[in-house]
Protein backbone atom coordinates (compact mmCIF):
# COMPACT_ATOMS: atom_id res chain seq x y z
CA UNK A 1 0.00 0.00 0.00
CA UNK A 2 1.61 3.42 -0.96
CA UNK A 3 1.14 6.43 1.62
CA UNK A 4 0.35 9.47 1.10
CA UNK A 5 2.32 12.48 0.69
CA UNK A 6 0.66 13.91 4.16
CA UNK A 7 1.33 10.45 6.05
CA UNK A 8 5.30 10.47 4.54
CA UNK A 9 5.97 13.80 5.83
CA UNK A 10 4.26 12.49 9.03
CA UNK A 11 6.94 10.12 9.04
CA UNK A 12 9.54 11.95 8.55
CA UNK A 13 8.77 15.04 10.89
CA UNK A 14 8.31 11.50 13.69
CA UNK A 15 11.49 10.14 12.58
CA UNK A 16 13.21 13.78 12.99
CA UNK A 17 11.89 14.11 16.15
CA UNK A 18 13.14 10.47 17.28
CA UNK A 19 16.57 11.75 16.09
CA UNK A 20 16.78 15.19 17.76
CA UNK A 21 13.82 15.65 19.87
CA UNK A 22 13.97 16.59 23.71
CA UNK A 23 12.97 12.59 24.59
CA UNK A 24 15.60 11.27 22.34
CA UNK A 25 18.52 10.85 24.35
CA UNK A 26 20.15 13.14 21.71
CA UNK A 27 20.10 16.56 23.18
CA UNK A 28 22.95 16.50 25.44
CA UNK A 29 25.53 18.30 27.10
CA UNK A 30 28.51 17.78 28.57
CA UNK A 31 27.73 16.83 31.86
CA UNK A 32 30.37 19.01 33.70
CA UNK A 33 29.19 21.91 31.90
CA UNK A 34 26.28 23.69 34.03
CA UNK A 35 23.98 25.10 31.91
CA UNK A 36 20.68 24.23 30.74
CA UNK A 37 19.47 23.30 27.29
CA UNK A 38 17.72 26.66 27.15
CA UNK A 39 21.14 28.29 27.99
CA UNK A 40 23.17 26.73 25.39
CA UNK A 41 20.44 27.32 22.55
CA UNK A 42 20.81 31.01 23.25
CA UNK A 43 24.35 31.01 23.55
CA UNK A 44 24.22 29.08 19.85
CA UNK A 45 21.90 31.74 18.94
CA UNK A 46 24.20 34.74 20.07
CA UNK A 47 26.90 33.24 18.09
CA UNK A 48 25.20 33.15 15.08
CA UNK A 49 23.80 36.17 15.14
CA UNK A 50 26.43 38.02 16.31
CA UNK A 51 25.37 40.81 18.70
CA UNK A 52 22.20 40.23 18.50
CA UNK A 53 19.19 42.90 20.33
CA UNK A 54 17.30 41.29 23.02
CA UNK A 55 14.06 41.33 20.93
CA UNK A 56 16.13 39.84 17.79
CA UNK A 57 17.09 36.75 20.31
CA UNK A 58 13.85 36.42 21.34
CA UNK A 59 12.27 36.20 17.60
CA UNK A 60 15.06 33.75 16.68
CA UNK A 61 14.68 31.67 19.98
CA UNK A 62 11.02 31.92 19.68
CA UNK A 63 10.79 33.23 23.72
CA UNK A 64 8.14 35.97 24.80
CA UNK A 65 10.77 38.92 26.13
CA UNK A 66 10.49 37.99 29.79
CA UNK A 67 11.67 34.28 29.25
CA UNK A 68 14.70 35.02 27.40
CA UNK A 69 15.32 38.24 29.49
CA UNK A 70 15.55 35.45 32.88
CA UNK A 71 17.87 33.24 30.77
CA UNK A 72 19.90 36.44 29.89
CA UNK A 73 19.84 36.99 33.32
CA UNK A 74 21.17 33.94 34.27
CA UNK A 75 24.13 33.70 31.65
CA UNK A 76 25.19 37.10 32.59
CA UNK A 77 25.72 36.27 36.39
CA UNK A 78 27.58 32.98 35.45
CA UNK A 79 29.92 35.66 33.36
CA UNK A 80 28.85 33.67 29.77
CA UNK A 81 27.51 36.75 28.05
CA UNK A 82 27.45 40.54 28.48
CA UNK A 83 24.66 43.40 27.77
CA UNK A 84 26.01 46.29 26.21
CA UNK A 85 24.47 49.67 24.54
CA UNK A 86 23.88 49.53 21.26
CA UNK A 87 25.94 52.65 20.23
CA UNK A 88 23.39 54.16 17.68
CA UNK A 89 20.55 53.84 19.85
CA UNK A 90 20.17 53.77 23.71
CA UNK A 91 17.68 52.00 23.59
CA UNK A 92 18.49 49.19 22.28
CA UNK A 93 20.59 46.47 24.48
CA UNK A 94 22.54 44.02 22.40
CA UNK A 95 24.03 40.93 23.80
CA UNK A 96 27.38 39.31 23.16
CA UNK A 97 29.43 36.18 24.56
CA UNK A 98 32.25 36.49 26.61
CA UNK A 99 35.51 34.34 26.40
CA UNK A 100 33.76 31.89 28.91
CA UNK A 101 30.38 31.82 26.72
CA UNK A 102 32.92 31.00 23.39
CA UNK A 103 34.05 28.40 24.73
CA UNK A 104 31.27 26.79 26.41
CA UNK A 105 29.29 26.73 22.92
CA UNK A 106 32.24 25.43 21.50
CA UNK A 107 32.49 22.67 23.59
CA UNK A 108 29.11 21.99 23.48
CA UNK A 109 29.32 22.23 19.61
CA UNK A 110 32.26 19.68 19.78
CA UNK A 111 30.06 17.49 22.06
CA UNK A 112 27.24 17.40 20.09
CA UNK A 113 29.10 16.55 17.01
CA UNK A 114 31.29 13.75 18.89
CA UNK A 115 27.54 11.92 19.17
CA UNK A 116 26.25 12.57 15.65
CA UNK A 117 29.61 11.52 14.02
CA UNK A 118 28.83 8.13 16.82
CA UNK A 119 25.15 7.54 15.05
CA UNK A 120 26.88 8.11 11.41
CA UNK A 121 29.54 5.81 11.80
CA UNK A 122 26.95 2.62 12.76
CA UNK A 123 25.43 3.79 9.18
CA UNK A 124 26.90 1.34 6.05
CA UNK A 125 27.93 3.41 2.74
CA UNK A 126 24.73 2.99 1.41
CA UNK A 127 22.57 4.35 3.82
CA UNK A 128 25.11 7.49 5.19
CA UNK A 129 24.69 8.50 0.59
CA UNK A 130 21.31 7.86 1.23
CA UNK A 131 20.53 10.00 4.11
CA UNK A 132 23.15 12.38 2.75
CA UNK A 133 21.14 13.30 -0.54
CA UNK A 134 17.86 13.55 1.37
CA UNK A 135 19.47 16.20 4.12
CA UNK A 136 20.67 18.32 1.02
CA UNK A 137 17.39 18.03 -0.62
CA UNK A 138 16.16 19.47 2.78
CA UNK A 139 18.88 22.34 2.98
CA UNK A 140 17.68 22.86 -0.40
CA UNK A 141 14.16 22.88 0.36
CA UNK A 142 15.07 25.28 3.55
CA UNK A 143 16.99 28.00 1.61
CA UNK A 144 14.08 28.49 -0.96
CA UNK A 145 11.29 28.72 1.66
CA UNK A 146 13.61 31.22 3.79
CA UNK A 147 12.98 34.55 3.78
CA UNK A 148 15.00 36.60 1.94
């Protein structure tokens, strides 16, 4: 019997979130590093947006203000980030990482990829091309439905 097109992507939005969803053993951190998942998304965030404002952070993390503005919090007293002015307006309050914050994400970064390379290697040839062609097609698929 041949599925549907809804039921496949049903299947793979389950299988995605078998792979990298909070209950799949998969989102991890070191476990001398004290932060929370929450933490380390924003510092991830921070890094790739640079010096991001407060309410960019929150649109990218998807947090109301006062959430993110508690993590903020939080990451500031543990000396991972800093708030500074934003120089061309006062009132604006952009966020940066510290040395302490670079090298948590990174280590968190080199953690996280330490356990996909793990799944990847138990993969034969066949099936790492496989999965490899149907990741670009998603990239692919991501770039064109991004905003530009």
């Amino acid at each position: 019997m041949t599925r549907s097109r809804e039921e496949l992507m049903t299947s793979v939005e389950e299988s995605l979130e078998r792979v990298f969803g909070p209950r799949s053993g998969r989102r991890h951190r070191p476990a001398d590093l004290e932060l929370t998942l929450g933490q380390l998304d924003c510092l991830h965030a921070i890094s790739r947006l640079g010096a991001p404002s407060m309410s960019d952070l929150s649109r990218e993390l998807g947090l109301q203000p006062s959430s993110l503005t508690g993590i903020i919090d939080k990451l500031v007293a543990a000396g991972k980030v800093e708030r500074r002015d934003d120089p061309a307006d006062r009132r604006v309050v952009r966020v940066v990482l510290t040395a302490q914050g670079r090298r948590d994400r990174d280590r968190h970064r080199r953690h996280r990829r330490r356990r996909l390379r793990k799944l990847l290697a138990s993969l034969d040839d066949a099936e790492l091309g496989d999965l490899h062609r149907a990741l670009a097609t998603l990239a692919e698929a991501a770039e064109r439905a991004s905003p530009q």
